[in-house]
N, C-alpha and C. Protein backbone atom coordinates (compact mmCIF):
# COMPACT_ATOMS: atom_id res chain seq x y z
N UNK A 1 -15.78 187.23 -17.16
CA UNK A 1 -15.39 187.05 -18.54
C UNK A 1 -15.32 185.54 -18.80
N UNK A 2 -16.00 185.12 -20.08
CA UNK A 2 -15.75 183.48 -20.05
C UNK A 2 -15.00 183.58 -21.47
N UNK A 3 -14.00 182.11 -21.41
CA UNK A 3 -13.13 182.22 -21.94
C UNK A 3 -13.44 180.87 -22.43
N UNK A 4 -12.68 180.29 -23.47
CA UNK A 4 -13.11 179.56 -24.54
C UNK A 4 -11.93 178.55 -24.17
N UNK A 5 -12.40 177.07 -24.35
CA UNK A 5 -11.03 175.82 -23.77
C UNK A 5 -10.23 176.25 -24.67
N UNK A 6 -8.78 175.61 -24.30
CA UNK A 6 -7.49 175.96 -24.86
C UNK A 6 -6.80 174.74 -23.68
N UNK A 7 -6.14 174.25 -24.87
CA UNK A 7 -4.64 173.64 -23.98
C UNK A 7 -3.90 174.24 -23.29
N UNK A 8 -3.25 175.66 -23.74
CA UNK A 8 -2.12 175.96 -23.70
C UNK A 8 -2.33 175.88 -22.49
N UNK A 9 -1.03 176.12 -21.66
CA UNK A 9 -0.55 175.79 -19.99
C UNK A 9 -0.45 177.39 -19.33
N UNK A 10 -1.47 177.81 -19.34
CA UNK A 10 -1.66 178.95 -18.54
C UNK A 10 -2.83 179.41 -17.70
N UNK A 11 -2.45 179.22 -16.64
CA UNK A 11 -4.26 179.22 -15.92
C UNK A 11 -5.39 180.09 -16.01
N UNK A 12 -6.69 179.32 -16.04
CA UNK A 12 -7.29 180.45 -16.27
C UNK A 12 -7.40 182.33 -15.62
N UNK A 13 -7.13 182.04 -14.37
CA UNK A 13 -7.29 183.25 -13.98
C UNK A 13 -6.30 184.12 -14.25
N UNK A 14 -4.96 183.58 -14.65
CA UNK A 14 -3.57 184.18 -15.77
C UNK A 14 -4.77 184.56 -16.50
N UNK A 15 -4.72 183.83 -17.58
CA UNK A 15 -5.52 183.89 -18.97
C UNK A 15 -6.40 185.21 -18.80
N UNK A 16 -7.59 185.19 -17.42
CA UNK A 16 -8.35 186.10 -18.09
C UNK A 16 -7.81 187.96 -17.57
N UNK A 17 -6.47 187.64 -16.99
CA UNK A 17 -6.19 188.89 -16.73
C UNK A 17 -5.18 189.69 -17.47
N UNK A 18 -4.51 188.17 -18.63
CA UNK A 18 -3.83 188.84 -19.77
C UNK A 18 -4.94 189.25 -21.12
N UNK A 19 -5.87 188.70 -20.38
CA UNK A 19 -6.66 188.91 -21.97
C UNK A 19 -7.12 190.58 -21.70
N UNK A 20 -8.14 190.74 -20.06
CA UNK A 20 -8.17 191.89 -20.19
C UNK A 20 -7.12 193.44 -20.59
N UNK A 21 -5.88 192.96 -20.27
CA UNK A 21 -4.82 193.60 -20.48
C UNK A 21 -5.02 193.61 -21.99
N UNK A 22 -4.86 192.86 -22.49
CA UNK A 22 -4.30 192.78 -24.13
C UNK A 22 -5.87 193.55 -25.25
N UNK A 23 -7.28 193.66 -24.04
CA UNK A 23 -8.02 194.44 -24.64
C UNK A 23 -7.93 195.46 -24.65
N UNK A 24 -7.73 195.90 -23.26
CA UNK A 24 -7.35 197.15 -23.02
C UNK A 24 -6.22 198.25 -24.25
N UNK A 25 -5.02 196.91 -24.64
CA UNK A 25 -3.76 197.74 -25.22
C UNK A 25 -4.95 197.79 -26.87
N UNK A 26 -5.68 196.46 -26.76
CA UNK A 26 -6.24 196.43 -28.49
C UNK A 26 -6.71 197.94 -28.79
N UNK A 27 -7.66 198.32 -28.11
CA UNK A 27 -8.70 199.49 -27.92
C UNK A 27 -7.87 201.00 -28.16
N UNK A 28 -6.53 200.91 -27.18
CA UNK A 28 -5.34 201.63 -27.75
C UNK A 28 -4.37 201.42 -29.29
N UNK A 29 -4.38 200.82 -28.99
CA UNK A 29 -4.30 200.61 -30.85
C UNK A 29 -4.58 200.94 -32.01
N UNK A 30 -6.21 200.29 -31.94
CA UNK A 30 -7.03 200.26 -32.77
C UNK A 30 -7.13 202.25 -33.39
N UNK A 31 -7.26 202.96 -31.53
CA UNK A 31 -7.38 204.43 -31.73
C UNK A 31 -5.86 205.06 -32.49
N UNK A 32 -4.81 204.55 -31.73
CA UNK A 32 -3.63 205.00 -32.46
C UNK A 32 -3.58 205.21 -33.94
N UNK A 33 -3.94 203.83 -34.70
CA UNK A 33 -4.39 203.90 -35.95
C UNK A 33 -4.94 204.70 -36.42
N UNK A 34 -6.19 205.03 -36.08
CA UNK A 34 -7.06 205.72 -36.59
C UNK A 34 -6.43 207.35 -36.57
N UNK A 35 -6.12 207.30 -35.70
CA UNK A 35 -5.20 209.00 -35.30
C UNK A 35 -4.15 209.19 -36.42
N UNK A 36 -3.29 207.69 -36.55
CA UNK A 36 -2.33 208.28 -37.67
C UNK A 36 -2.72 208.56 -39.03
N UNK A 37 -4.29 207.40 -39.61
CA UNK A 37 -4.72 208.27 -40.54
C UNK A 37 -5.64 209.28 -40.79
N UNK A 38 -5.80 209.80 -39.30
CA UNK A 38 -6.54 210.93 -39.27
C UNK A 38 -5.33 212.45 -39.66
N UNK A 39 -4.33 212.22 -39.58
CA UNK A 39 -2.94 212.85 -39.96
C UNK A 39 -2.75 212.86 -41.08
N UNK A 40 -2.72 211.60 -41.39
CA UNK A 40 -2.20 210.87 -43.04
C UNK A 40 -3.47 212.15 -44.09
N UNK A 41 -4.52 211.90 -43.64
CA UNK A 41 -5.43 212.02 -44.42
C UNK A 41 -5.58 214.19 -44.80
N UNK A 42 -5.29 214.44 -43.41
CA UNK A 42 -5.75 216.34 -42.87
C UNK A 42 -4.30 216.80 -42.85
N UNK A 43 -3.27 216.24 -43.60
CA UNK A 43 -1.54 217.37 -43.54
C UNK A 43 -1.49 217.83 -44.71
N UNK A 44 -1.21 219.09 -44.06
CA UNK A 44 -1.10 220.19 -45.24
C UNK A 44 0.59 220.97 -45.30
N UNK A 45 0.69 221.43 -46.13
CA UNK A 45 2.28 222.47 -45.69
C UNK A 45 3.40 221.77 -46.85
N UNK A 46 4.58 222.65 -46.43
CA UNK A 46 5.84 222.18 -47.31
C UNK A 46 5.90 220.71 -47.08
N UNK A 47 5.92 220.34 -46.12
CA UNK A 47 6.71 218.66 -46.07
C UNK A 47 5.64 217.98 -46.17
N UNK A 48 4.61 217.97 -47.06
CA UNK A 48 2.94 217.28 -46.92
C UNK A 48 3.58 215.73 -47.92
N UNK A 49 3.99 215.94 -48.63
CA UNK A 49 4.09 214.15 -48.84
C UNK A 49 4.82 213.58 -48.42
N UNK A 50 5.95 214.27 -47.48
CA UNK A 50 6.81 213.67 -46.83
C UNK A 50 5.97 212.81 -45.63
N UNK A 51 5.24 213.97 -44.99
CA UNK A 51 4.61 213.73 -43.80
C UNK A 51 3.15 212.50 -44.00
N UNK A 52 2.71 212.74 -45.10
CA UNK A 52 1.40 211.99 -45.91
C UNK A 52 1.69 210.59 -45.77
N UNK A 53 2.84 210.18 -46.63
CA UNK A 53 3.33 209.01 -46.53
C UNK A 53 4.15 208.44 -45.18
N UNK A 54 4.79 209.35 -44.74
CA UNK A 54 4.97 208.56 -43.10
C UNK A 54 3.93 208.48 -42.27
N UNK A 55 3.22 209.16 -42.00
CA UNK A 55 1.92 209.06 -41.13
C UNK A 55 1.13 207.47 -41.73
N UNK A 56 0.88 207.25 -43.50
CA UNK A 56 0.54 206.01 -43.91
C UNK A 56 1.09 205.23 -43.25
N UNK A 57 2.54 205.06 -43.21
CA UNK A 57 3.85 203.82 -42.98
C UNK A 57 3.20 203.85 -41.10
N UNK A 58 2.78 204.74 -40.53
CA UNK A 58 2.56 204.71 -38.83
C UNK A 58 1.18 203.62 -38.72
N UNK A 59 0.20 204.10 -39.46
CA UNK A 59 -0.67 203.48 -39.60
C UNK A 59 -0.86 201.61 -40.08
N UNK A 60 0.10 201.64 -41.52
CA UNK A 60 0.35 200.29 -41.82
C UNK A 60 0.74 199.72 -40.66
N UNK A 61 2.16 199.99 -39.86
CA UNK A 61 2.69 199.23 -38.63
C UNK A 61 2.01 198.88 -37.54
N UNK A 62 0.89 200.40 -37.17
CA UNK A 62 -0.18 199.89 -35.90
C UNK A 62 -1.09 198.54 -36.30
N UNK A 63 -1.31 198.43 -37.55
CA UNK A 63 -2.60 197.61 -38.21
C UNK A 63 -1.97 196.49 -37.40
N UNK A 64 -0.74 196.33 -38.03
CA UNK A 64 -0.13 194.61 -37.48
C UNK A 64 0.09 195.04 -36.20
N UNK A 65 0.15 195.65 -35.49
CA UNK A 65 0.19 195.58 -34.32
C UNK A 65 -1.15 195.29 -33.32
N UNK A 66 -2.39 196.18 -33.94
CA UNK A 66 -3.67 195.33 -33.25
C UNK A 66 -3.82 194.04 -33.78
N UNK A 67 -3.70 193.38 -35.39
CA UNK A 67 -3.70 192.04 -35.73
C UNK A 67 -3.33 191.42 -34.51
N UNK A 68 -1.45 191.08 -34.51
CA UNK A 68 -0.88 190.62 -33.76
C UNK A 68 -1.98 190.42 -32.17
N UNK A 69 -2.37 191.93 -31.44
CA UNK A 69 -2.67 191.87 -30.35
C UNK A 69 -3.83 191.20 -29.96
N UNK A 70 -5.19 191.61 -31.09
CA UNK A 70 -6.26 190.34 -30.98
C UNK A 70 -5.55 188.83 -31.12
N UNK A 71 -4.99 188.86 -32.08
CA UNK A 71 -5.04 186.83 -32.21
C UNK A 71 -4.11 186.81 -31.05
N UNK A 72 -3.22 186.91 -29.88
CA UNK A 72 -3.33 186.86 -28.98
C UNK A 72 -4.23 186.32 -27.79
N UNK A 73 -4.99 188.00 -27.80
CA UNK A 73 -6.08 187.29 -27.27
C UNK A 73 -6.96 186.37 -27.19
N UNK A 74 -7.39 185.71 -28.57
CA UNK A 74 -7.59 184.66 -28.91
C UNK A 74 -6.82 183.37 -28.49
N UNK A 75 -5.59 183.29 -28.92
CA UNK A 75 -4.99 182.04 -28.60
C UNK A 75 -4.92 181.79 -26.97
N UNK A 76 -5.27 182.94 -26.23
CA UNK A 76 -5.32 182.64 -24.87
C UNK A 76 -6.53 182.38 -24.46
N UNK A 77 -7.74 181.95 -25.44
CA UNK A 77 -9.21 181.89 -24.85
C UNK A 77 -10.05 182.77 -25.10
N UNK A 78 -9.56 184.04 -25.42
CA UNK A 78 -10.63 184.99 -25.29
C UNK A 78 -10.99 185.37 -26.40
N UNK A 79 -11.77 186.66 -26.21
CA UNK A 79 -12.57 187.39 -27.58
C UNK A 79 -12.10 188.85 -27.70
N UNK A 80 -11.55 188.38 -28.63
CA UNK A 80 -10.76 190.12 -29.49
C UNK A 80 -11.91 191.32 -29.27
N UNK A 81 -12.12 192.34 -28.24
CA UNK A 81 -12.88 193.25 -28.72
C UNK A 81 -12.32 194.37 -29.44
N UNK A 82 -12.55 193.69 -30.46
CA UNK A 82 -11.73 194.98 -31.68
C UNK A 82 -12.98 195.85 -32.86
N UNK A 83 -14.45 195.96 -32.56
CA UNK A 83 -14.43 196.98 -33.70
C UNK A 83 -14.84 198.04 -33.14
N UNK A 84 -14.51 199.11 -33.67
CA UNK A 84 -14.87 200.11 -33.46
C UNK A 84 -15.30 201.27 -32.61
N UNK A 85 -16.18 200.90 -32.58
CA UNK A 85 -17.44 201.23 -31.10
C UNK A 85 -16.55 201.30 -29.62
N UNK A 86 -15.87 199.83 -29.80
CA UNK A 86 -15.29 198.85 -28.27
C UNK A 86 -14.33 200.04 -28.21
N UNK A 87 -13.92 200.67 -29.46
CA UNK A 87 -12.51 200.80 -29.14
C UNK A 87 -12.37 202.16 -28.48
N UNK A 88 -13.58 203.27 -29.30
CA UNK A 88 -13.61 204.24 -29.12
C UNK A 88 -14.46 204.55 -28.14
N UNK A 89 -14.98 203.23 -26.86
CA UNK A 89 -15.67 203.98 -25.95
C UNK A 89 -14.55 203.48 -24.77
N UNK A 90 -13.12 202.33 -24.94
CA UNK A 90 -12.07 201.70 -24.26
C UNK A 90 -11.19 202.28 -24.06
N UNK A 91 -10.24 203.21 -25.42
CA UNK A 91 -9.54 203.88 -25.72
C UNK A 91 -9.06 204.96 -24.40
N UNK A 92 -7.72 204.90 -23.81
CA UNK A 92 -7.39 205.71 -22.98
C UNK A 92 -6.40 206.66 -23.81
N UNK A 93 -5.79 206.61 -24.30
CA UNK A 93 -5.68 208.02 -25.23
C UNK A 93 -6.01 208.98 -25.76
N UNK A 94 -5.52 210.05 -25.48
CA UNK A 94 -6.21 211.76 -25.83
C UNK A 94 -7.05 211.50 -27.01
N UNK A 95 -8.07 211.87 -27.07
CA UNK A 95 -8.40 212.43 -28.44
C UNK A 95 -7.41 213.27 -29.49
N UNK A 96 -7.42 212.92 -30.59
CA UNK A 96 -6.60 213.67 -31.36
C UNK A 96 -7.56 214.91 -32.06
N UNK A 97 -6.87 216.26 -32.12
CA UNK A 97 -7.08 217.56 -32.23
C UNK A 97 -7.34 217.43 -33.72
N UNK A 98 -8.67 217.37 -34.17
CA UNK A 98 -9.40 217.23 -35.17
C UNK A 98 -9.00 219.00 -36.08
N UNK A 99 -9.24 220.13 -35.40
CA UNK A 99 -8.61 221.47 -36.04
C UNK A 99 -6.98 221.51 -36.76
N UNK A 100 -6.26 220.80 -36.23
CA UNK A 100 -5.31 221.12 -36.80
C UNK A 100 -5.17 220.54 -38.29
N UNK A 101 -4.37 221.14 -39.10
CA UNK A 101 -4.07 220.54 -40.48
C UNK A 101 -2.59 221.07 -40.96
N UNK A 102 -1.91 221.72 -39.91
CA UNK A 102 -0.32 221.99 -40.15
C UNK A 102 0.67 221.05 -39.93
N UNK A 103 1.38 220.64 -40.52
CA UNK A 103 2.11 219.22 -40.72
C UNK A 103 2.95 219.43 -39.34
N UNK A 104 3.72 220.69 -38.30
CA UNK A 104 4.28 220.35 -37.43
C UNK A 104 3.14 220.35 -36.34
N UNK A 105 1.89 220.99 -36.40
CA UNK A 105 1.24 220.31 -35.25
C UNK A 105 0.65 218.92 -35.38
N UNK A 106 0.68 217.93 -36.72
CA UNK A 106 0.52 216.84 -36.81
C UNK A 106 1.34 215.91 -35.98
N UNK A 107 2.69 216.37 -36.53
CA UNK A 107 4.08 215.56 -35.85
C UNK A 107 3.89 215.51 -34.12
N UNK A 108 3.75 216.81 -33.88
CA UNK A 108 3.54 217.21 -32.44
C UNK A 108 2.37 216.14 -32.25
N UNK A 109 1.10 216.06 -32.23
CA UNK A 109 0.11 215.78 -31.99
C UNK A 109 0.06 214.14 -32.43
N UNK A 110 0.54 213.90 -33.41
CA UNK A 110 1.16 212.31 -33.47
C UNK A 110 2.15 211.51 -32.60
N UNK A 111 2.94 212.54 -32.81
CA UNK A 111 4.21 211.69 -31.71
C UNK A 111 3.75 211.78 -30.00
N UNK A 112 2.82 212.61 -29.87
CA UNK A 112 2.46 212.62 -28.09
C UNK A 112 1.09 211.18 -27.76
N UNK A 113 0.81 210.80 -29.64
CA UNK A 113 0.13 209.87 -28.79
C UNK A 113 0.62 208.47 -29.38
N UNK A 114 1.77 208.28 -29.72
CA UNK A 114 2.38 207.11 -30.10
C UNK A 114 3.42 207.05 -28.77
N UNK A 115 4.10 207.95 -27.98
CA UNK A 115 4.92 207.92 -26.87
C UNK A 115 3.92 207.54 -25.82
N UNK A 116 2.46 208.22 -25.85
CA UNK A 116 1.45 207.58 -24.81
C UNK A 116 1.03 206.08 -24.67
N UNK A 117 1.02 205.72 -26.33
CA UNK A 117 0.98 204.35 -26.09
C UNK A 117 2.06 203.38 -26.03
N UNK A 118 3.00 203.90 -26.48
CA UNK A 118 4.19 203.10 -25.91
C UNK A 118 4.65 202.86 -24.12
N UNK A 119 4.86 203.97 -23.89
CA UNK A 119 4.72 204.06 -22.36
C UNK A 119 3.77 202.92 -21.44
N UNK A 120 2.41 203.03 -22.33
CA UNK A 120 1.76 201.62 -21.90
C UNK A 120 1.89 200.75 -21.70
N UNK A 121 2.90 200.43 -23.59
CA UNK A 121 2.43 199.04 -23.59
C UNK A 121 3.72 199.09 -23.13
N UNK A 122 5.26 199.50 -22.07
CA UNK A 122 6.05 198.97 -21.46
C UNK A 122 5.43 198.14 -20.21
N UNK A 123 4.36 199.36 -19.90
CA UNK A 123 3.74 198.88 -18.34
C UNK A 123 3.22 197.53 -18.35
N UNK A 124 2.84 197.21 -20.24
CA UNK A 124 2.29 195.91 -20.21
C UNK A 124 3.36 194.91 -19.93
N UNK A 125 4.66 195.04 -20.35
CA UNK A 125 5.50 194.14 -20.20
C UNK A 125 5.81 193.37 -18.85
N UNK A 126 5.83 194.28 -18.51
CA UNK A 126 6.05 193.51 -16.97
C UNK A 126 4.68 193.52 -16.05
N UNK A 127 3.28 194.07 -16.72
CA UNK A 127 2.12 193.47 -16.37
C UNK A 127 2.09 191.52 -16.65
N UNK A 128 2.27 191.41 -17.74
CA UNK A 128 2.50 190.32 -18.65
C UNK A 128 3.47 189.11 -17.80
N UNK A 129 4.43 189.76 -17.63
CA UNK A 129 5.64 189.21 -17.63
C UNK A 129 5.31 188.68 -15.91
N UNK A 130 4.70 189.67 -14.80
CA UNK A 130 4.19 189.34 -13.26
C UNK A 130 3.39 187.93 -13.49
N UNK A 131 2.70 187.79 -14.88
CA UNK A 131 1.73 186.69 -14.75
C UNK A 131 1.91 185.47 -15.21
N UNK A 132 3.25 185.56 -15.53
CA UNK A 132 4.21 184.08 -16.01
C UNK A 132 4.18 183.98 -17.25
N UNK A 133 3.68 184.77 -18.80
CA UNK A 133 3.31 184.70 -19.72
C UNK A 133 4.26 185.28 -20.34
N UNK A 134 5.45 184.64 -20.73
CA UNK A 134 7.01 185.42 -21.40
C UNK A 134 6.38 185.75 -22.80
N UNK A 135 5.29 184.52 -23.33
CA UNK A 135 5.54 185.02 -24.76
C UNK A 135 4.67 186.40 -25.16
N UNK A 136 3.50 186.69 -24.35
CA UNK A 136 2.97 188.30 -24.13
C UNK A 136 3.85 189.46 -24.15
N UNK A 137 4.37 188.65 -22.92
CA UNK A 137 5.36 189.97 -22.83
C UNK A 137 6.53 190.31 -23.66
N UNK A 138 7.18 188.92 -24.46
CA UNK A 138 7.70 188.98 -25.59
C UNK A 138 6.93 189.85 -27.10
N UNK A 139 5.61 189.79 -27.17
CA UNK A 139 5.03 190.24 -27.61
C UNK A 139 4.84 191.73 -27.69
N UNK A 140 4.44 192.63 -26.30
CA UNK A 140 4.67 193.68 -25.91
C UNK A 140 6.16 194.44 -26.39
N UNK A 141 7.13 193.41 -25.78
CA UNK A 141 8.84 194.00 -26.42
C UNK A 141 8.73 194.36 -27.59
N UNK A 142 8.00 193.76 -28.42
CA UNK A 142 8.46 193.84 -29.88
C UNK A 142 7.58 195.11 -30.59
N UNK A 143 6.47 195.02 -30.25
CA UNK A 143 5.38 195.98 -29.98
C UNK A 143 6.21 197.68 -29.47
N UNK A 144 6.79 198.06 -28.53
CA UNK A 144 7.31 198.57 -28.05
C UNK A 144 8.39 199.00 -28.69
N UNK A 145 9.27 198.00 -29.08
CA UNK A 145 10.37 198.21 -30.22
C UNK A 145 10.31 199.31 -31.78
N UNK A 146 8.99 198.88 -32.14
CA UNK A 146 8.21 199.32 -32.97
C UNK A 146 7.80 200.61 -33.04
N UNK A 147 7.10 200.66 -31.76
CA UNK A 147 6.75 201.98 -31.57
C UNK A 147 7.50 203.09 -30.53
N UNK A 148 8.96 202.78 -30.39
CA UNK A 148 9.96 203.74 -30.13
C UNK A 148 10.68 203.81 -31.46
N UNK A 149 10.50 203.50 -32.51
CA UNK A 149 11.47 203.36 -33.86
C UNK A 149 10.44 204.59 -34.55
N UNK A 150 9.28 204.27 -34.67
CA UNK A 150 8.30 205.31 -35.15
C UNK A 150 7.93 206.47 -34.17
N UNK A 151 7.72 206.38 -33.23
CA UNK A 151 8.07 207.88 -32.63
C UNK A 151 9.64 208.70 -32.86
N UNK A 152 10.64 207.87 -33.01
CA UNK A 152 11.67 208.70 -33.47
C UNK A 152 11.48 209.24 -35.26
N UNK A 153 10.99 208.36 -36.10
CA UNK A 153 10.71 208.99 -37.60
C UNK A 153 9.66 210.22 -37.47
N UNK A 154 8.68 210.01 -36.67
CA UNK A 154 7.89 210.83 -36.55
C UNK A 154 8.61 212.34 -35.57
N UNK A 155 9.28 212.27 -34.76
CA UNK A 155 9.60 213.57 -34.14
C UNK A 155 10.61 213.99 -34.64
N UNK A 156 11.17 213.35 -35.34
CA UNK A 156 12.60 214.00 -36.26
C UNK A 156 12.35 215.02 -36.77
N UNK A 157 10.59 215.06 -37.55
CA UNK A 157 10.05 216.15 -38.05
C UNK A 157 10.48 217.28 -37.31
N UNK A 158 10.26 217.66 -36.35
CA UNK A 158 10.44 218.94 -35.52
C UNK A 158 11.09 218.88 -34.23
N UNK A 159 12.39 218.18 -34.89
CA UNK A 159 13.48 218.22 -34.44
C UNK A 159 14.71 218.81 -34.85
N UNK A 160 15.79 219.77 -34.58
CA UNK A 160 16.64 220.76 -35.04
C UNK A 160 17.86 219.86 -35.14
């Protein structure tokens, strides 16, 4: 991987193993997104604008969350692989269940892959954090923060 000069004080071989990390989480992301408005877009049932508009609000939050995660990668040298293609052939998260259109198998089927990527991006933290790079892994925290706040709005749904 070649990486682009930069001042900042982190060596390259740091650099190119947070960058691969931080592609890796982009690619997860990028899919998360797409999943929540693949939800946003196919919910049907009693709680459909309830669920319509939170699934939007999941989606708005991931956006800044791949933002955030490319320019990252960037400021550490590297190259954001963020469209599309990258993401959906990178992407380690389930496919999301294109048949369903019932708002509690949305919730279900949303919240199992926002807990999948959270779970990750903890692993990233202290991936991050092994490679001397606090503000990544500061990054990840907040990231993480985020997406344990929205997996709880989201499973409340079908929760008693």
């Amino acid at each position: 991987m070649e990486l682009h000069e930069t001042k900042i004080d982190l060596g390259k071989d740091e650099r190119e193993k947070l960058v691969e990390i931080l592609n890796r989480s982009l690619a997860d992301a990028m899919d998360l997104k797409s999943q929540a408005k693949q939800a946003h877009w196919n919910v049907k049932g009693s709680n459909f604008i309830a669920l319509h508009e939170l699934f939007d609000q999941v989606a708005i939050q991931v956006e800044t969350h791949v933002d955030d995660i490319a320019e990252r990668v960037t400021s550490l040298g590297g190259t954001a692989m963020g469209t599309v293609r990258i993401a959906a052939e990178r992407s380690s998260l389930s496919q999301y269940p294109l048949e369903i259109s019932d708002g509690t198998a949305h919730v279900d089927a949303l919240s199992t892959a926002l807990a999948d990527f959270g779970r990750k991006v903890r692993k990233c933290i202290d991936e991050t954090d092994k490679l001397g790079d606090a503000n990544t892994a500061d990054l990840y925290t907040g990231i993480s923060r985020s997406i344990d706040k929205l997996l709880w709005f989201v499973e409340a749904h079908n929760q008693a």
